[in-house]
Protein backbone atom coordinates (compact mmCIF):
# COMPACT_ATOMS: atom_id res chain seq x y z
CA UNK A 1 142.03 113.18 103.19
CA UNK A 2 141.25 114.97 99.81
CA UNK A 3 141.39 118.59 99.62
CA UNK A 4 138.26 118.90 98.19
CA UNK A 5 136.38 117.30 101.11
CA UNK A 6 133.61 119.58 102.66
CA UNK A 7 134.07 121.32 106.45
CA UNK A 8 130.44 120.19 108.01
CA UNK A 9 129.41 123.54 109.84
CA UNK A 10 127.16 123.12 112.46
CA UNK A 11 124.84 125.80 112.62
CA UNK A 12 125.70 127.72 109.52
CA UNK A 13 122.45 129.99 109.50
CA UNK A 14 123.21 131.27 112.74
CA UNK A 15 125.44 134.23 113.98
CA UNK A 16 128.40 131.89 115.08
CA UNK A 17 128.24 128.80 112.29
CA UNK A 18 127.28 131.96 109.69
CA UNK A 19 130.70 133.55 110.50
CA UNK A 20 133.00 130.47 110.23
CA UNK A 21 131.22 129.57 107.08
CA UNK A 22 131.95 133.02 105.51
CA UNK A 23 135.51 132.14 106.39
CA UNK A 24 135.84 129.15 105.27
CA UNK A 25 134.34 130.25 102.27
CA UNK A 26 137.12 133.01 101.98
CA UNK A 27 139.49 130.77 102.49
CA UNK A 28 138.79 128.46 99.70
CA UNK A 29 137.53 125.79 101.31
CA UNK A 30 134.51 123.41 100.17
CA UNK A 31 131.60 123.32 102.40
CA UNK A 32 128.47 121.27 104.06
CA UNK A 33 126.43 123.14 105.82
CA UNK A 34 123.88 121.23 108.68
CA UNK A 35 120.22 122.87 108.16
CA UNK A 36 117.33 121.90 109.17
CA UNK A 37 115.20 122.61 106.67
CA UNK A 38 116.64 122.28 102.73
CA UNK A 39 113.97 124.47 101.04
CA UNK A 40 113.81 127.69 103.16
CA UNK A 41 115.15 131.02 101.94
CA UNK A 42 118.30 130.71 104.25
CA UNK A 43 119.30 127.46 102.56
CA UNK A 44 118.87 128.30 99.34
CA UNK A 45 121.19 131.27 99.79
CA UNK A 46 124.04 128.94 101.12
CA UNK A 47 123.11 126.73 97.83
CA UNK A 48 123.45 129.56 95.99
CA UNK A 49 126.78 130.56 97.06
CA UNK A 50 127.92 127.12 96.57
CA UNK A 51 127.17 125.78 99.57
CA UNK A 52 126.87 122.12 99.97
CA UNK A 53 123.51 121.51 102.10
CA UNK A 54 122.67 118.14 104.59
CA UNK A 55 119.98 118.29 106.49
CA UNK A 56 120.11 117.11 110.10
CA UNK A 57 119.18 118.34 113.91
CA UNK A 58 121.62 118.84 116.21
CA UNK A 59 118.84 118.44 119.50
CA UNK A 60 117.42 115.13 117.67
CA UNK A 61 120.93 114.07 116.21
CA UNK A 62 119.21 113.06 113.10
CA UNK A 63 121.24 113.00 110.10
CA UNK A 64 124.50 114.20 111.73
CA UNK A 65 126.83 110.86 110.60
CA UNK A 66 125.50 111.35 107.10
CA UNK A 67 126.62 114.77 107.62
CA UNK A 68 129.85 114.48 108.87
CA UNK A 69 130.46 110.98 106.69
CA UNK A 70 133.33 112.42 104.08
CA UNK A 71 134.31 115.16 105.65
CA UNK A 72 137.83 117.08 106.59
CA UNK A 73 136.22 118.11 110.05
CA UNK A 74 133.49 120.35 111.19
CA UNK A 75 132.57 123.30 113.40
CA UNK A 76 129.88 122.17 115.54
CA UNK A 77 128.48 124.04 118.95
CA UNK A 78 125.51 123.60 121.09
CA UNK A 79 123.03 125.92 122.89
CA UNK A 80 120.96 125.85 126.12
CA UNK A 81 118.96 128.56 124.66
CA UNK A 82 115.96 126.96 123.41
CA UNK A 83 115.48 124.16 125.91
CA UNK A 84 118.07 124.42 129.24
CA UNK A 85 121.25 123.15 129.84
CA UNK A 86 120.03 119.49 129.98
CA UNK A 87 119.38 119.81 126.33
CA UNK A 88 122.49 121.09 125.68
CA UNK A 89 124.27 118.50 127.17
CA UNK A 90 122.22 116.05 125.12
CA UNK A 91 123.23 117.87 122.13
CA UNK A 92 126.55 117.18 122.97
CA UNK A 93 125.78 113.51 123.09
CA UNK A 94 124.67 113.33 119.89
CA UNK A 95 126.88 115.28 118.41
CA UNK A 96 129.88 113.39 119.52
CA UNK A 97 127.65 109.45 119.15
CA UNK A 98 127.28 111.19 114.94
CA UNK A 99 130.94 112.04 114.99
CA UNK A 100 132.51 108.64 116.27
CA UNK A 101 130.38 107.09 114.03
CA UNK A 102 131.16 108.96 110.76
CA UNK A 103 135.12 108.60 111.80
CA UNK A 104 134.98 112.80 111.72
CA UNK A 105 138.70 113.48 111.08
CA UNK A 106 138.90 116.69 112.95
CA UNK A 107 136.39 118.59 115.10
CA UNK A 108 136.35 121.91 116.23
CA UNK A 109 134.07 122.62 119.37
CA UNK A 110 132.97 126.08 120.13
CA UNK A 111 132.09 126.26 124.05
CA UNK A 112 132.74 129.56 125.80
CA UNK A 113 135.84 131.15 127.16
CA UNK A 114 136.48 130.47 131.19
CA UNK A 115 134.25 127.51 130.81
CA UNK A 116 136.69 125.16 132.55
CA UNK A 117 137.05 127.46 134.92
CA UNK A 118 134.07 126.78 137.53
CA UNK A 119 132.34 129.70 137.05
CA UNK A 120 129.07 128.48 138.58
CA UNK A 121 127.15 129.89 135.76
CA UNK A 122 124.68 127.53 134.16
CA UNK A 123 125.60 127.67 130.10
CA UNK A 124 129.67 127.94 131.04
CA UNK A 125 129.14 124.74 133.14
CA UNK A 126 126.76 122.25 130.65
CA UNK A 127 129.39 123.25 127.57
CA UNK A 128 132.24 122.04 129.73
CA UNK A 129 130.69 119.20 130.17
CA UNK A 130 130.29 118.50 126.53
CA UNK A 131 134.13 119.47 126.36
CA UNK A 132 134.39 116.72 129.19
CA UNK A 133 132.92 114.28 127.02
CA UNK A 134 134.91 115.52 124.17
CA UNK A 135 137.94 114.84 125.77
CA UNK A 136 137.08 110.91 126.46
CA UNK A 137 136.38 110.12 123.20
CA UNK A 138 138.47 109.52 120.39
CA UNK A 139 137.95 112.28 118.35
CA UNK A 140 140.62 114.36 117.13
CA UNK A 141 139.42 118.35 118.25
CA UNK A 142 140.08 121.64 119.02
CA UNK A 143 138.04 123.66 121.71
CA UNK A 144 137.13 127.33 120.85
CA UNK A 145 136.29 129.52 123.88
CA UNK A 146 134.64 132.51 122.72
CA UNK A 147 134.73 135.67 124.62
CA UNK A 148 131.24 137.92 124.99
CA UNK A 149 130.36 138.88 121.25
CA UNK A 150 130.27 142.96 120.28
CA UNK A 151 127.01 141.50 118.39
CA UNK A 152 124.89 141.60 121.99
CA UNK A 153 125.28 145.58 121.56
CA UNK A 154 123.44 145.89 119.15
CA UNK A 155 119.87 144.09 121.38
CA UNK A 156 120.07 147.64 122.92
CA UNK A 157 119.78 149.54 119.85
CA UNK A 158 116.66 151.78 121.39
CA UNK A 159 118.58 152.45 124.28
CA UNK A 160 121.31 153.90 122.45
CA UNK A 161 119.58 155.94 120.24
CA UNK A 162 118.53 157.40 123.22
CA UNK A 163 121.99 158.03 124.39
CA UNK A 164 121.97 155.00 126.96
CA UNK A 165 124.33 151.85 126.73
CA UNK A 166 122.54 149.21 129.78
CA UNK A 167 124.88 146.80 131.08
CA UNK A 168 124.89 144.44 134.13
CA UNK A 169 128.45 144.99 135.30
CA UNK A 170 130.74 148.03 136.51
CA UNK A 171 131.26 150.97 133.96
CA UNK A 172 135.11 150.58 134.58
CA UNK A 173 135.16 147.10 134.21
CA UNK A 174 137.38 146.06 131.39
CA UNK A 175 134.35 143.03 129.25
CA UNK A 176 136.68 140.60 126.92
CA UNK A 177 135.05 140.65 123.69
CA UNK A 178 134.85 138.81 120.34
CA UNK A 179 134.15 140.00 116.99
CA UNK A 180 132.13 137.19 114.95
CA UNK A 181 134.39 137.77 111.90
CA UNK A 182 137.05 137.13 113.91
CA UNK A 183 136.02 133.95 115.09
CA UNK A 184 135.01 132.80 111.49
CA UNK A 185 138.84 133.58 111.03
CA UNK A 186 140.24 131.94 113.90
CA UNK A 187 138.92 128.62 113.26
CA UNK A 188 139.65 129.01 109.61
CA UNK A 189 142.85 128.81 110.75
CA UNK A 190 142.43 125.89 112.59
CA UNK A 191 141.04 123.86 109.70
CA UNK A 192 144.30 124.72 107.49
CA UNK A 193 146.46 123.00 109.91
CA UNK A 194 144.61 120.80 112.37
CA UNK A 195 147.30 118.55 113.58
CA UNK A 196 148.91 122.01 114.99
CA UNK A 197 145.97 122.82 117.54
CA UNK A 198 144.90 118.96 118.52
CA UNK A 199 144.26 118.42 121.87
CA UNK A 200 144.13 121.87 122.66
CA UNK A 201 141.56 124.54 124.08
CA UNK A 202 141.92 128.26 123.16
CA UNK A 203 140.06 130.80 124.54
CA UNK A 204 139.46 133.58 122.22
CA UNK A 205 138.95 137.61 122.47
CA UNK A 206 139.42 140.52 120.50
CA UNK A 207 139.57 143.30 122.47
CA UNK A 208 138.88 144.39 126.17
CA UNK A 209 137.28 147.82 126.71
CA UNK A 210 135.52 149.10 129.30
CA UNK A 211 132.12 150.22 129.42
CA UNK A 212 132.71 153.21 129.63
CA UNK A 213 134.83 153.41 126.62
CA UNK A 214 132.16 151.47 124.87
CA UNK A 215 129.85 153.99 125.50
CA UNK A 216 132.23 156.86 124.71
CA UNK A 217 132.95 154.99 121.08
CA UNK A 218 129.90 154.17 120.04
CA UNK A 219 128.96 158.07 120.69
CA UNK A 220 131.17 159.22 118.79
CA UNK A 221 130.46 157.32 115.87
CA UNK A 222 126.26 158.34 116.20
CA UNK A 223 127.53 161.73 117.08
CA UNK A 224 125.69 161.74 119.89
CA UNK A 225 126.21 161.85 123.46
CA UNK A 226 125.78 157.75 125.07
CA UNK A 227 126.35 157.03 128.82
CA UNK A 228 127.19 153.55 130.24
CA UNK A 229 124.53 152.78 132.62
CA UNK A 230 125.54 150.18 135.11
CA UNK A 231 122.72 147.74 137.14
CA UNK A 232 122.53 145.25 139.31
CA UNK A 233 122.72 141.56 137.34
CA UNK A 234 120.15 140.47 139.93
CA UNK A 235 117.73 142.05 138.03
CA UNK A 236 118.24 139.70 134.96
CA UNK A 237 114.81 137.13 135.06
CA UNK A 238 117.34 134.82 133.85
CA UNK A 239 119.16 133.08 136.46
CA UNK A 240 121.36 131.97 133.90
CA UNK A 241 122.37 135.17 132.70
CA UNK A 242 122.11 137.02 135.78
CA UNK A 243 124.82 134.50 137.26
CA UNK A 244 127.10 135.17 133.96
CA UNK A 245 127.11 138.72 134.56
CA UNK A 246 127.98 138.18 138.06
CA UNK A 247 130.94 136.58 136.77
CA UNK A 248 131.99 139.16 134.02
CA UNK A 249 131.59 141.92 136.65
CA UNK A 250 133.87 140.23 138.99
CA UNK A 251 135.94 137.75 137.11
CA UNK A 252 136.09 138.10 133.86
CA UNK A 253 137.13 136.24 131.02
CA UNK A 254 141.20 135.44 131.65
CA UNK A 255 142.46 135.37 127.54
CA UNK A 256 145.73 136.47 127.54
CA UNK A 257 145.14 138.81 124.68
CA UNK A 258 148.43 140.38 123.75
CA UNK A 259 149.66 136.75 123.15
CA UNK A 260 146.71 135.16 121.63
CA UNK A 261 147.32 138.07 118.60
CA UNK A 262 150.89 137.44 118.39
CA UNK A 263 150.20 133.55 118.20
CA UNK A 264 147.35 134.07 115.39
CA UNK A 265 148.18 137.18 114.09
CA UNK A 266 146.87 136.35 110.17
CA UNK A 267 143.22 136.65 112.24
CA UNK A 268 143.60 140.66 111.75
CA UNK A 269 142.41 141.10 115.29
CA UNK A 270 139.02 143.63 114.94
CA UNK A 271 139.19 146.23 117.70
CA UNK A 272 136.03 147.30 119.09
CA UNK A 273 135.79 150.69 117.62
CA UNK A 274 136.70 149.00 114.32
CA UNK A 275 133.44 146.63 114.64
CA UNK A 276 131.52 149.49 115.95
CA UNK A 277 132.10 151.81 112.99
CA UNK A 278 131.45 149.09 110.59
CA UNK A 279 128.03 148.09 112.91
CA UNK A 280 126.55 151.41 113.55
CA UNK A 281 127.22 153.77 110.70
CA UNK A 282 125.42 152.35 108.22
C-alpha cells in the first residue's frame, strides 16, 4: 500500500464525514472524498483544499468500487434519515458489495454507540445490522460507535436564547456525548495504524454531563440564566427518536470513558464546556 493512496470518506460534506476529513487532512493524509454532485459549491471547496473528488451514491451504490478502487481504506456510514431503516440497511449492502469488489484494504464503519446492545430503538438496531453484515464479510474494519453529538444543541438555539435547554430525558441524567472534532480525530488515528484496531468495535464519547450542568454551562457562557427543561420522549412524532430517548433516559450509552482517554489519549478529549465555549461565543 503506498503512502500516498487516498482515504475514500464517505459522506465528506456532512457533519460526521466533514469532521474525519478535516482530520485526515491535519494529519497529512491524501484524500477522496464520495459526493454526489462534482460541480456544487461544497465540492469545489473540498477541490480547493486539495481534495480528491469521486462521485458516487451511497443509497444507489453507484460509483462506490471506482471510489474505493486504490485506496488505503475509507470512512463510510449510513443513515435512516432520509428514507427508514430499510434504506439504511440497503446502504449497507452496497456499501460493503462496492468494498469487496474494489479489495478496500481497510474500512472504518461509523454505527452508533450501544448499538449491539439491543436497545430496541429503530436506527441503533438497522446499523447493527450493517455491522452484522460487516462482520461476515471479508473486509478488514473497524466499528466506530459514536456517542450523542454536542452538535444536536445547537437545533435548540431559540430556546436557549430564551433561557430554556428542552430535552427528552431526566435533568440529572448523566447524556454520553461526542464532540465531532473528536471523532474526526479518533478515526484519524485509526487510519495511521489499522492493523492495531482490526476486528474491533469502539464505542466512543467525550464527556458525560448532565443536563443540568449543560444548562448551567452553556449559561454561563451567554451570560444568561438557561434551565434544563425535562419532557416526556413520548411526545417525540418520531417513534424512532422517541424510543432513543427512552433509552438515553434510562440506559444510556455504557463507554467506559476514563479508559477510552487513557487508550487514545493523542485525541485531546474536548470536554463539553470546551465545545460549548468554542460553539456559542462567537
Amino acid at each position: 500500500m503506498a503512502d500516498t493512496s487516498p482515504i475514500v470518506v464517505i459522506g465528506a460534506t456532512g457533519g460526521q464525514g466533514g469532521a474525519v476529513l478535516d482530520a485526515l487532512l491535519d494529519a497529512g493524509f491524501a484524500v477522496r472524498a464520495v459526493v454526489r454532485d462534482a460541480v456544487s459549491s461544497k465540492a469545489a471547496t473540498l477541490a480547493d483544499r486539495g481534495v480528491e473528488l469521486a462521485v458516487g451514491d451511497i443509497v444507489s451504490g453507484v460509483g462506490l468500487t471506482d471510489a474505493f478502487t486504490g485506496a488505503a481504506g475509507a470512512f463510510a456510514l449510513t443513515t435512516p434519515f432520509e428514507s427508514g431503516v430499510d434504506a439504511e440497511v440497503a446502504q449497507g449492502t452496497a456499501l460493503l458489495e462496492a468494498a469487496t469488489a474494489a479489495s478496500l484494504p481497510y474500512l472504518v464503519f461509523s454505527s452508533v454507540a450501544s448499538a449491539d446492545r439491543d436497545t430496541g430503538v429503530p436506527h441503533f438496531d438497522s446499523k447493527f445490522e450493517v455491522e452484522q453484515m460487516l462482520a461476515a464479510s471479508d473486509i478488514p474494519h473497524t466499528v466506530v460507535g459514536p456517542a450523542y453529538f454536542y452538535d444536536n444543541l445547537l437545533a435548540g438555539a431559540d430556546a436557549l436564547a430564551a433561557g430554556v435547554m428542552p430535552i427528552a430525558i431526566p435533568a440529572d441524567k448523566p447524556l454520553q456525548q461526542l464532540s465531532r472534532r473528536d471523532l474526526g480525530r479518533f478515526v484519524a488515528t485509526l487510519f495511521r495504524d489499522p492493523g492495531a484496531h482490526t476486528g474491533q468495535r469502539i464505542d466512543i464519547a467525550s464527556d458525560q454531563p448532565t443536563p443540568a450542568e449543560m444548562a448551567r454551562m452553556v449559561g454561563d457562557i451567554l451570560g444568561t440564566s438557561v434551565s434544563a427543561e425535562s419532557y416526556d420522549p413520548e411526545r417525540i412524532p418520531s417513534a424512532d427518536m422517541s424510543a432513543m430517548f427512552a433509552f438515553l433516559g434510562d440506559r444510556g450509552y455504557e463507554v467506559d470513558i476514563a479508559e477510552l482517554h487513557r487508550r487514545f489519549p493523542d485525541v485531546g478529549w474536548q470536554t463539553f464546556a470546551e465545545w460549548a465555549t468554542e460553539a456559542l461565543a462567537r
